[in-house]
C-alpha atoms as a PDB file:
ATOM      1  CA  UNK A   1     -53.841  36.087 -28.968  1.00  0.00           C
ATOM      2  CA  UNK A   2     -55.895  33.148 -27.416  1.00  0.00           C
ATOM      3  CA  UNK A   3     -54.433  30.600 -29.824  1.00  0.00           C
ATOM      4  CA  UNK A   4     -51.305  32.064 -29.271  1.00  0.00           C
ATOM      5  CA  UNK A   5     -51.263  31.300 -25.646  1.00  0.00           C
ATOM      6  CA  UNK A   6     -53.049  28.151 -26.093  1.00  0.00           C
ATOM      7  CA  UNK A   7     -49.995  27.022 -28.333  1.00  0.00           C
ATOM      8  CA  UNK A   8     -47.396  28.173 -25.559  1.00  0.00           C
ATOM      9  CA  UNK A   9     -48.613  26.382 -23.171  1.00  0.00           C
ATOM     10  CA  UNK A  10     -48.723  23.470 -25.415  1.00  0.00           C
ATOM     11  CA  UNK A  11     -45.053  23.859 -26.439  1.00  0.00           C
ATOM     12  CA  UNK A  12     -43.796  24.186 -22.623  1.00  0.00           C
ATOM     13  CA  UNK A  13     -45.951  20.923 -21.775  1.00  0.00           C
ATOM     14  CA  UNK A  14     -44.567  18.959 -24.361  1.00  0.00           C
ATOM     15  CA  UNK A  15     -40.773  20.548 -23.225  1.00  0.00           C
ATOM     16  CA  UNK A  16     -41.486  19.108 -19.389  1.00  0.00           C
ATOM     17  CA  UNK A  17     -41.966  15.872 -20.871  1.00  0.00           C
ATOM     18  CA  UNK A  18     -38.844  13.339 -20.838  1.00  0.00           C
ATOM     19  CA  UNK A  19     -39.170  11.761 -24.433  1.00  0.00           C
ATOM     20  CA  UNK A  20     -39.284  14.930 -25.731  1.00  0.00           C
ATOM     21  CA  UNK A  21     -36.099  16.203 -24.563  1.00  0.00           C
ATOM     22  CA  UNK A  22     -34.296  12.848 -25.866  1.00  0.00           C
ATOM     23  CA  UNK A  23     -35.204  13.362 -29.092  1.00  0.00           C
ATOM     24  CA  UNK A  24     -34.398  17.139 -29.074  1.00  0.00           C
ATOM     25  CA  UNK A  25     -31.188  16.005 -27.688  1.00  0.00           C
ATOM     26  CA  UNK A  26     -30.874  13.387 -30.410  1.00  0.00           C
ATOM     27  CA  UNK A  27     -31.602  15.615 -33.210  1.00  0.00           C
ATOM     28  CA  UNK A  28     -28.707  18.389 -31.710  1.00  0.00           C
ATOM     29  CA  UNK A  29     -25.711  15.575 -31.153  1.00  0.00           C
ATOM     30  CA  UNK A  30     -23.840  14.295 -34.111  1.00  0.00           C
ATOM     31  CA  UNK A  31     -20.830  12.868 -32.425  1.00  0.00           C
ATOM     32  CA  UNK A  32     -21.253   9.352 -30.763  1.00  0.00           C
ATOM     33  CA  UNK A  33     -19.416  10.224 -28.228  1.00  0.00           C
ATOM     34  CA  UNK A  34     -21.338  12.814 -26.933  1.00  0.00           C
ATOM     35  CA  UNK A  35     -24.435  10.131 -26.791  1.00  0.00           C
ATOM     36  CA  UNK A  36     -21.994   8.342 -24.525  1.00  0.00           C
ATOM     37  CA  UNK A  37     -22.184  11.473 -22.699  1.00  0.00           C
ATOM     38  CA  UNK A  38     -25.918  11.706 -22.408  1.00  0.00           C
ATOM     39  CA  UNK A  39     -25.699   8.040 -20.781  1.00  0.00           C
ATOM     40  CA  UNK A  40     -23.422   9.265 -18.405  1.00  0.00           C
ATOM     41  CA  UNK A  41     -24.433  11.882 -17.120  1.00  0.00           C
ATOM     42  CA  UNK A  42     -27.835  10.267 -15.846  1.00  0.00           C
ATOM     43  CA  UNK A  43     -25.987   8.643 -13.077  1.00  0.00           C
ATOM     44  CA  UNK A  44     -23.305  10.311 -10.442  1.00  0.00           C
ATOM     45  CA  UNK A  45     -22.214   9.339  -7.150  1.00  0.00           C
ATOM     46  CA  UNK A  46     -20.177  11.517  -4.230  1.00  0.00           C
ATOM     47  CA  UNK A  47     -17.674  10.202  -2.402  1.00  0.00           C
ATOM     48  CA  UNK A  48     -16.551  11.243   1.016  1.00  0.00           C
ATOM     49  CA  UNK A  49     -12.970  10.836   3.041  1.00  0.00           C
ATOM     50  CA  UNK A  50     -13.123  12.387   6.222  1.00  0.00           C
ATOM     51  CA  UNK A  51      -9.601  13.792   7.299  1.00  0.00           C
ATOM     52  CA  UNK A  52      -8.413  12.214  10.448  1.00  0.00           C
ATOM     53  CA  UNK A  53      -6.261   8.296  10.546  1.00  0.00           C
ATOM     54  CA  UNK A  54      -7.469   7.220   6.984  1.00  0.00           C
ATOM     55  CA  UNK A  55      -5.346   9.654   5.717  1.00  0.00           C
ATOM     56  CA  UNK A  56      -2.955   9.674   4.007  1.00  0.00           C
ATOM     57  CA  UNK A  57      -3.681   5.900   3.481  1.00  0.00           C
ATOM     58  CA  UNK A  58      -6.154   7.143   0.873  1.00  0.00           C
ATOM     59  CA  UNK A  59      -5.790   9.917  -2.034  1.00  0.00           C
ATOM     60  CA  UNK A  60      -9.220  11.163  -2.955  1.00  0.00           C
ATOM     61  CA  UNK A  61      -8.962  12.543  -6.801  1.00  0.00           C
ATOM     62  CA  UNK A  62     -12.728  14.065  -6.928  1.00  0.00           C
ATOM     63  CA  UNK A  63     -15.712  14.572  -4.526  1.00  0.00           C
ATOM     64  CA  UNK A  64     -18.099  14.037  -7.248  1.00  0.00           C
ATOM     65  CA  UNK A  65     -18.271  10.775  -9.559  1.00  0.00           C
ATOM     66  CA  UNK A  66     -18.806  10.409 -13.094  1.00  0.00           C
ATOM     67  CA  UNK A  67     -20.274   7.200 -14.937  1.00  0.00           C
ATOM     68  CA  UNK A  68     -19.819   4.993 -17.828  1.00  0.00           C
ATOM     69  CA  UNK A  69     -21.802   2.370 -18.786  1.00  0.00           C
ATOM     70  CA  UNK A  70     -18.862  -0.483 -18.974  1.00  0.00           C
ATOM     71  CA  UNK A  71     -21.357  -3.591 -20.065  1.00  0.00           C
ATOM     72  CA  UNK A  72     -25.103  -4.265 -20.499  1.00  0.00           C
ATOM     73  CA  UNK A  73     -26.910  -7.413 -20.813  1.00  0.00           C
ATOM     74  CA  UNK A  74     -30.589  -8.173 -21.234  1.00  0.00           C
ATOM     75  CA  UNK A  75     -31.116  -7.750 -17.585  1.00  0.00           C
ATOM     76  CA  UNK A  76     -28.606  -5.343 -15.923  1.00  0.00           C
ATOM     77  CA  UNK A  77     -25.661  -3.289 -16.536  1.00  0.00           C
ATOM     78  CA  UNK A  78     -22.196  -2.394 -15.381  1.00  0.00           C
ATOM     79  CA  UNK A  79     -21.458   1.339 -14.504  1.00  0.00           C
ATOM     80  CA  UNK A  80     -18.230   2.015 -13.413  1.00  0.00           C
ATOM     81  CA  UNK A  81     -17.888   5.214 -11.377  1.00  0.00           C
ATOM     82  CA  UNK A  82     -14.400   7.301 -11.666  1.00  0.00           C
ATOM     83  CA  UNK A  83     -13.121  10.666 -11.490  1.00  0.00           C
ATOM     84  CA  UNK A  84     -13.711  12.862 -14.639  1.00  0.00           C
ATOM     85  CA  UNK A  85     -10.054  13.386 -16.361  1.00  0.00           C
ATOM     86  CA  UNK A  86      -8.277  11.142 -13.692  1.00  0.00           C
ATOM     87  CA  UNK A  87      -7.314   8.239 -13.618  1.00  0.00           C
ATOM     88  CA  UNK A  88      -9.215   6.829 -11.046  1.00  0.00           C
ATOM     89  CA  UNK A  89     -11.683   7.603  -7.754  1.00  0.00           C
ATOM     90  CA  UNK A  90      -9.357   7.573  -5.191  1.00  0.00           C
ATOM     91  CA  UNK A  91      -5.496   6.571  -4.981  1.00  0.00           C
ATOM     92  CA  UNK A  92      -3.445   4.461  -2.069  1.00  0.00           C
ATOM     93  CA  UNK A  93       0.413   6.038  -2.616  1.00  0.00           C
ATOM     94  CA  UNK A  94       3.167   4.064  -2.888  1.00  0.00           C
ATOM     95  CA  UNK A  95       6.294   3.775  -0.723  1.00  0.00           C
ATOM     96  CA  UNK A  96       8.049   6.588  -2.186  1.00  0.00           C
ATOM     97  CA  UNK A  97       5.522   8.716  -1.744  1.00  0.00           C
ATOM     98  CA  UNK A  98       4.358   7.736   1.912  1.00  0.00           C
ATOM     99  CA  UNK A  99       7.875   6.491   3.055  1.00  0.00           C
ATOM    100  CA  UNK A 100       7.089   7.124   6.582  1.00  0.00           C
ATOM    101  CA  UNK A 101       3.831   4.640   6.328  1.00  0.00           C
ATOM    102  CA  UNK A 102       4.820   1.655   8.393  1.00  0.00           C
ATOM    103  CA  UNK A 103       1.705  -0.647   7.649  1.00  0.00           C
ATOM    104  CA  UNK A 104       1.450  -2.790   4.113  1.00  0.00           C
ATOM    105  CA  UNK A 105      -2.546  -2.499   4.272  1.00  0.00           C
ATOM    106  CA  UNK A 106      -4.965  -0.379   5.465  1.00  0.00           C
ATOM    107  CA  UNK A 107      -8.132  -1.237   7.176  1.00  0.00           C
ATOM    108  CA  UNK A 108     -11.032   1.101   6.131  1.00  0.00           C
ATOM    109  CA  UNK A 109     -14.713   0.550   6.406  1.00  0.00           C
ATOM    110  CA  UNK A 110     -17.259   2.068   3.514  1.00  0.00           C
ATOM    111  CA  UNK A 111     -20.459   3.543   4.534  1.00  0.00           C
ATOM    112  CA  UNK A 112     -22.965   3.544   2.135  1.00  0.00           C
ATOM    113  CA  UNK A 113     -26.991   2.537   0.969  1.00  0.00           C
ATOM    114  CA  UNK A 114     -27.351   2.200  -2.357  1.00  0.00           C
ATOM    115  CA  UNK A 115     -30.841   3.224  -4.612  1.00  0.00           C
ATOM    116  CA  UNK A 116     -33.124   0.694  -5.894  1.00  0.00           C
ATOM    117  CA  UNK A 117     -32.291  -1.018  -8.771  1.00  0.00           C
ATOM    118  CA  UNK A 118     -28.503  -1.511  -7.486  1.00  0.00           C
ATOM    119  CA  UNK A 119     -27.252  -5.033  -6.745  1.00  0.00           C
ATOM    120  CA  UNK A 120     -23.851  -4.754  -5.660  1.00  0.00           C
ATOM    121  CA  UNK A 121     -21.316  -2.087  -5.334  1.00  0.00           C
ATOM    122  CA  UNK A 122     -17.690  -3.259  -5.899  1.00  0.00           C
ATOM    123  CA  UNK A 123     -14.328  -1.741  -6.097  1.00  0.00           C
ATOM    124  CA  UNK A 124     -12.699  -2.044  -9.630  1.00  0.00           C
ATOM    125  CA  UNK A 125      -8.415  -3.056  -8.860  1.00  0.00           C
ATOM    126  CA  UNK A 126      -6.702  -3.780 -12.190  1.00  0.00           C
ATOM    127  CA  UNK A 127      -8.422  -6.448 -13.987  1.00  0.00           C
ATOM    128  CA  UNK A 128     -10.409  -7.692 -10.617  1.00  0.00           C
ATOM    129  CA  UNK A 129     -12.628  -6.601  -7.998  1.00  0.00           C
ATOM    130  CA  UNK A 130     -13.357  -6.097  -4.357  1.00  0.00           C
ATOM    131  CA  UNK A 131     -17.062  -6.638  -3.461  1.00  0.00           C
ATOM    132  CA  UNK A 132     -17.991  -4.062  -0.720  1.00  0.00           C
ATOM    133  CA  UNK A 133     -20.587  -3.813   1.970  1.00  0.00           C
ATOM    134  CA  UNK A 134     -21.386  -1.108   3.584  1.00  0.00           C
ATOM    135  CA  UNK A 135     -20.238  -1.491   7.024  1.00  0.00           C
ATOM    136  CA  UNK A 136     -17.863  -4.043   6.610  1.00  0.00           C
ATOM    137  CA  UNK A 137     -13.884  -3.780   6.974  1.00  0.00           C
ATOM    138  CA  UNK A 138     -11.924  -4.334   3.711  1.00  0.00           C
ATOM    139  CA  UNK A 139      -8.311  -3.700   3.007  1.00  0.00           C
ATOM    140  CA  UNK A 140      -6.846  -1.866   0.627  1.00  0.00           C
ATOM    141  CA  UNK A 141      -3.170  -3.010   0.109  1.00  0.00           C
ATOM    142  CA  UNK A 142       0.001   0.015   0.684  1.00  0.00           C
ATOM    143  CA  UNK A 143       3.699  -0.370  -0.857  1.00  0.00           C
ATOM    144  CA  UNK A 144       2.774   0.863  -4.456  1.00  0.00           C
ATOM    145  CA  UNK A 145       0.630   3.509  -6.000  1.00  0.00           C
ATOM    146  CA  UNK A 146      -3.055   1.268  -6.245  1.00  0.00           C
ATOM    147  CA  UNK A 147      -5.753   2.916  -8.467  1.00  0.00           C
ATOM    148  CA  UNK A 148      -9.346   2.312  -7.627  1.00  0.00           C
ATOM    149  CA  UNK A 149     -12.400   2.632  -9.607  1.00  0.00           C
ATOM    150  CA  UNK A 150     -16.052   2.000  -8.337  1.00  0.00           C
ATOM    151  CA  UNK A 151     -18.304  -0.914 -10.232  1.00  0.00           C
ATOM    152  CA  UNK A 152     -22.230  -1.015  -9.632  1.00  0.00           C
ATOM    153  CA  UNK A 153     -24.559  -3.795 -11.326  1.00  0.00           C
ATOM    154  CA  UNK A 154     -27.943  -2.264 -11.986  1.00  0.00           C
ATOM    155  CA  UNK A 155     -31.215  -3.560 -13.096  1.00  0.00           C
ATOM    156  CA  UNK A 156     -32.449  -2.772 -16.210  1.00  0.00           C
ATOM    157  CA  UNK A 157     -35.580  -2.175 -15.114  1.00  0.00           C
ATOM    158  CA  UNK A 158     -34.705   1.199 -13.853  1.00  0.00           C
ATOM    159  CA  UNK A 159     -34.227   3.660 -17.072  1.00  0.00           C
ATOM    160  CA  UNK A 160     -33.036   6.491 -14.291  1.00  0.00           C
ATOM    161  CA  UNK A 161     -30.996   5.523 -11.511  1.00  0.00           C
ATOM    162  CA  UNK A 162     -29.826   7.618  -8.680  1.00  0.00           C
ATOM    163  CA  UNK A 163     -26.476   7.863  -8.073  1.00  0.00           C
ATOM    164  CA  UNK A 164     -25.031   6.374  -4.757  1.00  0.00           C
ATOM    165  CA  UNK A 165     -23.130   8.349  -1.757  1.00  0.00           C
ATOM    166  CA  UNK A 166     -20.727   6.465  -0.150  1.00  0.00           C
ATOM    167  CA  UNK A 167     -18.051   7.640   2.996  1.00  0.00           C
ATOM    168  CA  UNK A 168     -14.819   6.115   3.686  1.00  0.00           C
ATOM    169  CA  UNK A 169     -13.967   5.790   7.185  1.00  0.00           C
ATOM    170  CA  UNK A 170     -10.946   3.709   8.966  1.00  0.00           C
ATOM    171  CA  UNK A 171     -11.501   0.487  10.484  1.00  0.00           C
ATOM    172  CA  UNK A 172      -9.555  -2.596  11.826  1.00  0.00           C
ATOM    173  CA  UNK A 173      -9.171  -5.395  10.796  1.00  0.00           C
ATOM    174  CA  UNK A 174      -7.890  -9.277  12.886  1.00  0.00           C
ATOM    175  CA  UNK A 175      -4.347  -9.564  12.163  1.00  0.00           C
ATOM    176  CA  UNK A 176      -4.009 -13.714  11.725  1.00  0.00           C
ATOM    177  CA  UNK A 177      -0.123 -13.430  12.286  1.00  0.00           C
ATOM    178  CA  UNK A 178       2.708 -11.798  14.411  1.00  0.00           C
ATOM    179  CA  UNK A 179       5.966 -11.060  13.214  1.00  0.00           C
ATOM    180  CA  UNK A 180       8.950 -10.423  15.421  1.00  0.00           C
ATOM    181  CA  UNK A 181      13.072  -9.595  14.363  1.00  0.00           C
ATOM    182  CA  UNK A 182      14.994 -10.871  17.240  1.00  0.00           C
ATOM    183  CA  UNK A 183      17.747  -8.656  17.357  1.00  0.00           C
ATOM    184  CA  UNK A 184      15.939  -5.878  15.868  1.00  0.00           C
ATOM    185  CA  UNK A 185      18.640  -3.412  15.246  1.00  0.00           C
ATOM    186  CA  UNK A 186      21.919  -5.300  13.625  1.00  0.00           C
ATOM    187  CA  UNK A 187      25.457  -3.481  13.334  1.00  0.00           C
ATOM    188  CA  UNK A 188      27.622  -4.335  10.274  1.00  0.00           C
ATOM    189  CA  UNK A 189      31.201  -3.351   9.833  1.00  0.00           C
ATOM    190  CA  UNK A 190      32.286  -3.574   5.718  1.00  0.00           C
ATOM    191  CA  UNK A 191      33.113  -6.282   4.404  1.00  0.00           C
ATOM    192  CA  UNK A 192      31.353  -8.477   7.257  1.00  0.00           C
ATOM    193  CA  UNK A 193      27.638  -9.971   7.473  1.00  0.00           C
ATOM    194  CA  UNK A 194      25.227  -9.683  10.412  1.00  0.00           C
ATOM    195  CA  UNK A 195      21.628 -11.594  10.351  1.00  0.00           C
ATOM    196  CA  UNK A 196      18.381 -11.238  11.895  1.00  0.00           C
ATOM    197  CA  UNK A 197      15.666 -14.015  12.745  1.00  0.00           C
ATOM    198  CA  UNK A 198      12.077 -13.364  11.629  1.00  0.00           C
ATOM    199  CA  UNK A 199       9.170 -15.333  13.190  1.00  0.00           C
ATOM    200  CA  UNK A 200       5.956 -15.864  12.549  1.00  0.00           C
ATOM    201  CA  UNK A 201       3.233 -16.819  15.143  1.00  0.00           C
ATOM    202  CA  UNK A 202      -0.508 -17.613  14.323  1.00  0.00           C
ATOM    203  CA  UNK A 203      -2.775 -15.573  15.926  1.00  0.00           C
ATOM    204  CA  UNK A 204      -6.870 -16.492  16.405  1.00  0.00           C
ATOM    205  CA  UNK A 205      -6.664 -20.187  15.195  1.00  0.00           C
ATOM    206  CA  UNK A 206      -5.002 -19.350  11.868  1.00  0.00           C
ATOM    207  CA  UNK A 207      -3.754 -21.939   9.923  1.00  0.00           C
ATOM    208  CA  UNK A 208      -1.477 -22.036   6.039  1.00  0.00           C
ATOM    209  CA  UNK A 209       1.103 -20.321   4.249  1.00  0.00           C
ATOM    210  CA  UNK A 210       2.271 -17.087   5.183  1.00  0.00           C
ATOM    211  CA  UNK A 211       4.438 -15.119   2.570  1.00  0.00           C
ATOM    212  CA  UNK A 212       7.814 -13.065   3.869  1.00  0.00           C
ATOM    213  CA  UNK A 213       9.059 -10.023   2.713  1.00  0.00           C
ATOM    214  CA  UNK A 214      11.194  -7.164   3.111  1.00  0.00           C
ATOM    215  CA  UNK A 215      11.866  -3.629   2.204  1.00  0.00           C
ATOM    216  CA  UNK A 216      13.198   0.261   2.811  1.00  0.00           C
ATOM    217  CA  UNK A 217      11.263   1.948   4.891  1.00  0.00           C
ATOM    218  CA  UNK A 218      12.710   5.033   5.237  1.00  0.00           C
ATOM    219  CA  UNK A 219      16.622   6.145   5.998  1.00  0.00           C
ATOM    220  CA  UNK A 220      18.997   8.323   7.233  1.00  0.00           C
ATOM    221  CA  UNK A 221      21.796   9.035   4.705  1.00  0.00           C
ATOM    222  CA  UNK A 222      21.439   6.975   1.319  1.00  0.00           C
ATOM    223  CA  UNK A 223      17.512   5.495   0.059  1.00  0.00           C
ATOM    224  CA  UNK A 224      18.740   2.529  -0.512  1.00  0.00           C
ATOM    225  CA  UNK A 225      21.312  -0.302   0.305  1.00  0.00           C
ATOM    226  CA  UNK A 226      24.646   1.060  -1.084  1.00  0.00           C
ATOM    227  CA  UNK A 227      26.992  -1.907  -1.444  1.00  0.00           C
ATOM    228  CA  UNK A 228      25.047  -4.521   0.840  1.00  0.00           C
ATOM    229  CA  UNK A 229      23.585  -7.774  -0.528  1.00  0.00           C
ATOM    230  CA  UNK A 230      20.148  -8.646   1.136  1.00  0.00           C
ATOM    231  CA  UNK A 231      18.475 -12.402   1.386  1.00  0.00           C
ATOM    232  CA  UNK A 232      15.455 -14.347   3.169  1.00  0.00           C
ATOM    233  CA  UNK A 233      14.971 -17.942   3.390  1.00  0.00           C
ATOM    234  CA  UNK A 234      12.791 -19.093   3.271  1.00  0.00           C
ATOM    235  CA  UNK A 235       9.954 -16.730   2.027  1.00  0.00           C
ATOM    236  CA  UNK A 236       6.763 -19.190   2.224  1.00  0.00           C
ATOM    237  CA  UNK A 237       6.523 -20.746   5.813  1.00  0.00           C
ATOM    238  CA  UNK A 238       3.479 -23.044   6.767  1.00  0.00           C
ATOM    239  CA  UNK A 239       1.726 -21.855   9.877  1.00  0.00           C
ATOM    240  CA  UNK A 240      -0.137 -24.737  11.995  1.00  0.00           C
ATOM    241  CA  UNK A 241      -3.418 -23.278  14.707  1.00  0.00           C
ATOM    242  CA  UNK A 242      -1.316 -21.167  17.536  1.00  0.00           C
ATOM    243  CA  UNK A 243       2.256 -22.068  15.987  1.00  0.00           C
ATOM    244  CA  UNK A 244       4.958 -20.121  14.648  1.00  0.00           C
ATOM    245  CA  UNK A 245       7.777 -20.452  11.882  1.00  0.00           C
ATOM    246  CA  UNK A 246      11.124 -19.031  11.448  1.00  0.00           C
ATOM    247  CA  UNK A 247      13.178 -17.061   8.760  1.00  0.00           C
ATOM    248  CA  UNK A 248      16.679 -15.912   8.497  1.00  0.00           C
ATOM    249  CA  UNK A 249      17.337 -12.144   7.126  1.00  0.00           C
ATOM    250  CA  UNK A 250      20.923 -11.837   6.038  1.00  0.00           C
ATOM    251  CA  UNK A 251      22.552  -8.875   5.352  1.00  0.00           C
ATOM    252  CA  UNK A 252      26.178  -9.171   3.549  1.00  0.00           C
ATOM    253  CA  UNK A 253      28.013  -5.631   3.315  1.00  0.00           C
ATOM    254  CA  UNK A 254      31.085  -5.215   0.753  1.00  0.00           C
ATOM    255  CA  UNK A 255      34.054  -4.022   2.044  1.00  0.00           C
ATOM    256  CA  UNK A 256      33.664  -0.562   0.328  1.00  0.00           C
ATOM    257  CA  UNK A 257      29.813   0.254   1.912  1.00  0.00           C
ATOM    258  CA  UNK A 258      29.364   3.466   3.038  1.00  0.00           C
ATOM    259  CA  UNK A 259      28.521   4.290   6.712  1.00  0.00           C
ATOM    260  CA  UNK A 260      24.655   4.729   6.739  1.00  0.00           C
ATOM    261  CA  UNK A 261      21.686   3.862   8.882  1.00  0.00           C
ATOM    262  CA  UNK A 262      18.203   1.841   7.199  1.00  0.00           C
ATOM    263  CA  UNK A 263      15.318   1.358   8.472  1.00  0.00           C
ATOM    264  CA  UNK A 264      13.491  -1.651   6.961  1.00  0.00           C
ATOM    265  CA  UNK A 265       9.885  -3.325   7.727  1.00  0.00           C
ATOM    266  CA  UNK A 266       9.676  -6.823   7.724  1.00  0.00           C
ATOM    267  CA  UNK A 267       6.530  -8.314   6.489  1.00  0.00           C
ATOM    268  CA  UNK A 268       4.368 -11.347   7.239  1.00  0.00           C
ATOM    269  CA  UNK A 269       1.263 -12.346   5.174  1.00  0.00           C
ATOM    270  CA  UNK A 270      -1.444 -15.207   4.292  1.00  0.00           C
ATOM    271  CA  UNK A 271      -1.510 -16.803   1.114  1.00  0.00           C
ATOM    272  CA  UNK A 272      -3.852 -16.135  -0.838  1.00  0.00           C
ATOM    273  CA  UNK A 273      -4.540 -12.717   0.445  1.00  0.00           C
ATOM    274  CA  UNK A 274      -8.106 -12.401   2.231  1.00  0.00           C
ATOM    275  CA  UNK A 275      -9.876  -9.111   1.670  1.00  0.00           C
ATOM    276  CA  UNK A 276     -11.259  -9.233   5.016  1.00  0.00           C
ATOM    277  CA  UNK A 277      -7.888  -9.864   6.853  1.00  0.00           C
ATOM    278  CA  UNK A 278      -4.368  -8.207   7.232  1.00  0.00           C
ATOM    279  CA  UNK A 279      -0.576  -9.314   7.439  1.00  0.00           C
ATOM    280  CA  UNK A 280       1.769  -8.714  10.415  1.00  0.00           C
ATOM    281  CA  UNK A 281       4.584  -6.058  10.179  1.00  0.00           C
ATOM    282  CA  UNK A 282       7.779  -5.591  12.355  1.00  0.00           C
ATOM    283  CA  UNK A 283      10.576  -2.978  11.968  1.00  0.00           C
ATOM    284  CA  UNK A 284      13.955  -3.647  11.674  1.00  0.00           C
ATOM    285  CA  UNK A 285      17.502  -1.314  11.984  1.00  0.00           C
ATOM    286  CA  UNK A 286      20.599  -1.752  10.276  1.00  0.00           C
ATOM    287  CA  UNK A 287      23.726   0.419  11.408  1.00  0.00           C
ATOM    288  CA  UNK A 288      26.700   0.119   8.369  1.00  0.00           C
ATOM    289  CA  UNK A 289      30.095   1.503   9.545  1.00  0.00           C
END
């Protein structure tokens, strides 16, 4: 009965140790995915979106994060963090979901302190990323559905990372230019044209291009221009320290348009985009009938 004991207590101090559970593991998977697995599910992450102005900017798809090892080189790793069976962390919606959403970008600020071993936390947009700090206002763009993952370089040096917590909360962020539509609410009768001018004003000292654009923002009888022909020229202005550039928004109706009222946003942003800055955004109604 001695040895008997004396053997338990071997076997249940040789269970408590890491290795040993590896190789048990080992020897019970078959599959190569499941090892995938068994990487994974040494990391995880939580996420956090409190409810109040940076909704519905944002679409959380889980509270708790999943990993994958995306790439691995002699000294660190990639991990990107996601939702399990979705198809990403967290969503921004698109125009036709969030029609009444005014705003092309929204300013939000992460909150987060990540473990040892972690040199940068990013978030993964497509094919590119957007570096984060915690603290620090980025801006997530709004006008169609965006999916975002989380990406976190670690040191190899640590075999068992801790998973990060990180809390979204909205921010603000220095708008370098002012739009304005001077008249802002036109009046078309079919078969006639009515036009709008858009400018552009630097704000804070900025200074280069600044891309135009246009669009539905929400309406009162049809969802889209029925038998109207839109145009903007120019689309690309050049904005000088404290000056301002014009457009001209022309809207040509057919002869057979029905009566309706739009709604339309007019847009005004830098070129290239900055991550750390937002565009301008002025509203604009058009009366047919």
């Amino acid at each position: 009965m001695a040895s008997t004991g004396a053997g338990m207590r071997s076997l249940s101090s040789l269970v408590q140790k890491d290795w040993f559970l590896v190789i048990l593991v080992i020897l019970l998977v078959i599959e190569s995915s499941l090892l995938i697995l068994l990487v994974v599910e040494s990391y995880f992450g939580t996420q956090d979106f409190p409810q109040f102005s940076l909704v519905p900017y944002v679409q959380p798809q889980c509270r708790t994060l999943a990993a994958t090892i995306f790439a691995q080189t002699n000294t660190n790793r990639t991990v990107v963090f996601d939702c399990p069976g979705m198809s990403s962390a967290f969503k921004v919606p698109s125009y036709e979901v969030a029609h009444d959403i005014l705003p092309v970008t929204a300013a939000v600020v992460p909150i987060f302190s990540l473990p040892r071993a972690y040199l940068s936390l990013a978030l993964r947009v497509g094919l590119g990323t957007l570096p984060l700090e915690s603290g620090k206002t980025v801006v997530l763009g709004i006008g169609f559905q965006i999916d975002y993952d989380y990406v976190a370089v670690i040191n190899n040096t640590a075999t068992r990372p801790n998973g990060f917590s990180i809390t979204w909360r909205s921010g603000s962020f220095p708008n370098p230019v002012k739009v304005t539509a001077n008249p802002g609410r036109l009046s078309i009768t079919p078969g006639q044209s009515a036009s709008t001018s858009v400018t552009v004003t630097s704000l804070g000292g900025f200074s280069g291009n600044v891309s135009l654009d246009y669009g539905l923002n929400s309406c009162t009888t049809y969802c889209w221009p029925n038998g109207i022909v839109i145009s903007l020229n120019p689309t690309l202005v050049f904005l000088s320290p404290g000056g301002s550039a014009s457009a001209t928004l022309n809207f040509a109706a057919n002869s057979t348009a029905p009566a309706a009222t739009y709604d339309f946003y007019v847009t005004a942003a830098p070129v290239p985009a900055s991550p750390q800055t937002g565009g301008g955004s002025t509203s604009l109604q058009v009366i047919v009938g």
